[in-house]
C-alpha atoms as a PDB file:
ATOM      1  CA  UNK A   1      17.144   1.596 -18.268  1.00  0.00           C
ATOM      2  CA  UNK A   2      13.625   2.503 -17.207  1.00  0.00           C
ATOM      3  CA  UNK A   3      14.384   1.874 -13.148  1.00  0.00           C
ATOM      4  CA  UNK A   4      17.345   4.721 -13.173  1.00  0.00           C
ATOM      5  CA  UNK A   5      15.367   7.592 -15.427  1.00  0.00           C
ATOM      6  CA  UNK A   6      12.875   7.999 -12.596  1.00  0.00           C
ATOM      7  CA  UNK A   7      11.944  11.368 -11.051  1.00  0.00           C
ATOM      8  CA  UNK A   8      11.898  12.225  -6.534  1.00  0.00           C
ATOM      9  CA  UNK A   9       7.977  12.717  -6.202  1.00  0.00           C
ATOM     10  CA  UNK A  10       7.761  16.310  -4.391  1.00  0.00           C
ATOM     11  CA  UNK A  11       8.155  15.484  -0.653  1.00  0.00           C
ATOM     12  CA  UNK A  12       5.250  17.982   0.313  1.00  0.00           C
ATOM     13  CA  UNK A  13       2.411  19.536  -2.114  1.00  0.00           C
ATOM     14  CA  UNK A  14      -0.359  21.240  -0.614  1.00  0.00           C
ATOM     15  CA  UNK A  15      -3.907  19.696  -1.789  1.00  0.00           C
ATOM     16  CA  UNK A  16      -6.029  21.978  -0.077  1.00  0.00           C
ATOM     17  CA  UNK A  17      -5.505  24.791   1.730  1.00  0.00           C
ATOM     18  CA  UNK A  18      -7.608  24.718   5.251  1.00  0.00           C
ATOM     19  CA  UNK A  19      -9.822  27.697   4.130  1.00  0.00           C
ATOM     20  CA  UNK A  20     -10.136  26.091   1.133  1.00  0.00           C
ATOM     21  CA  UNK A  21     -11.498  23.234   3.181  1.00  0.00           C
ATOM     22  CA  UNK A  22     -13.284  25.481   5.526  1.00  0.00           C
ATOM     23  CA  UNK A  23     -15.427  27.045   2.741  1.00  0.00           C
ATOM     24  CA  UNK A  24     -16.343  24.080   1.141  1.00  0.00           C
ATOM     25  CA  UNK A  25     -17.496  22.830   4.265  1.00  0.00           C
ATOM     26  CA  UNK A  26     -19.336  26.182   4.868  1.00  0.00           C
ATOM     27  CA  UNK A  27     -21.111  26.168   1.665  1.00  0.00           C
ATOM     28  CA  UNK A  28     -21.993  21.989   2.239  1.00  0.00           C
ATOM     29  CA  UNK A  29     -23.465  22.365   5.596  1.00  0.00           C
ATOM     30  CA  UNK A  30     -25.570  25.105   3.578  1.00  0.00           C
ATOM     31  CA  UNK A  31     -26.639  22.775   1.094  1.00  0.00           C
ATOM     32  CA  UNK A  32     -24.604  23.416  -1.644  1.00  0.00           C
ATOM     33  CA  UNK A  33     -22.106  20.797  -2.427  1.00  0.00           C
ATOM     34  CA  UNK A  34     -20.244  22.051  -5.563  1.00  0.00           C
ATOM     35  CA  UNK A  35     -17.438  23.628  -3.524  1.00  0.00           C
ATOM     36  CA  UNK A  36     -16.984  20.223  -2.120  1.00  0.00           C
ATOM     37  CA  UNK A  37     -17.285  18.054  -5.224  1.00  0.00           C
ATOM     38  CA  UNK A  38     -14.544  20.771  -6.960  1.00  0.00           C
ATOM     39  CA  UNK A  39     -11.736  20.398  -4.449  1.00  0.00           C
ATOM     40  CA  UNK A  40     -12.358  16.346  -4.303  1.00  0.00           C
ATOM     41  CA  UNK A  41     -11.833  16.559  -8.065  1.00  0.00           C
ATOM     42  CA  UNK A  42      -8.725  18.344  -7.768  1.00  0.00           C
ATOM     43  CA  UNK A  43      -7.213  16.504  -4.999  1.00  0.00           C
ATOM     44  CA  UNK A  44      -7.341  13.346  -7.108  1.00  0.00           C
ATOM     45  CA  UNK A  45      -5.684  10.709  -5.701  1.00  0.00           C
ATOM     46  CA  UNK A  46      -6.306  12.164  -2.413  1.00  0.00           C
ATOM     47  CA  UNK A  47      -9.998  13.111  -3.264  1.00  0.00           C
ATOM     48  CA  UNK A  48     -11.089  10.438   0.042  1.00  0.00           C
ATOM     49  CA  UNK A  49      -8.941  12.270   2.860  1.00  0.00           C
ATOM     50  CA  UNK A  50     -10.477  15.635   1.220  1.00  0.00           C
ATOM     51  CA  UNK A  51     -13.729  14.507   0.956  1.00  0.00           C
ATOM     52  CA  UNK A  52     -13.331  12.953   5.219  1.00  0.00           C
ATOM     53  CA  UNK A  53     -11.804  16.969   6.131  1.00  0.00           C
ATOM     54  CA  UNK A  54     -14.681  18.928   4.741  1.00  0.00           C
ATOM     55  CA  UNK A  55     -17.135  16.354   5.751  1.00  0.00           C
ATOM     56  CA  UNK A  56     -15.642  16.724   9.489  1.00  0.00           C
ATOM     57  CA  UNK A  57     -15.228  20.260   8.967  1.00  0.00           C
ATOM     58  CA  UNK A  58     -19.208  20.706   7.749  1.00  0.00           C
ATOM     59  CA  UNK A  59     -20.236  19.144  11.390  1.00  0.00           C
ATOM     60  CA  UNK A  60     -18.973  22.340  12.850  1.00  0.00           C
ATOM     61  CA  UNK A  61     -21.347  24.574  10.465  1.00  0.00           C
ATOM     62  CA  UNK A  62     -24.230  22.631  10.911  1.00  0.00           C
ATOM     63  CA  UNK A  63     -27.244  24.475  12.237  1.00  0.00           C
ATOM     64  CA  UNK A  64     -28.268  23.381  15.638  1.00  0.00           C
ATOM     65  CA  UNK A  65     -31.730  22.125  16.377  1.00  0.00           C
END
């Protein structure tokens, strides 16, 4: 029986560190949006509440006018 075999999902995993966040936002507020697009990728299913911290994160970088 399928419904007894199945495995405890881990009850924390890390999907990005916040430097890991912080640098991506660094280096998007910069321009460069590879850092960004990397992490996203690797959070998978969690790739939109990534995506939302670096974008928040990147307002802080942002040059001033």
């Amino acid at each position: 029986m399928g419904m007894f075999n199945r495995k405890p999902t881990p009850a924390s995993t890390v999907i990005a560190t916040g430097a890991e966040i912080d640098t991506a936002a660094k280096a998007l507020a910069a321009g460069d949006d590879t850092l960004a697009t990397q992490l996203c990728d690797r959070a998978g299913p969690d790739r939109q509440r990534v995506a939302m911290a670096i974008l928040a994160a990147s307002a802080d970088h942002a040059p001033q006018n």
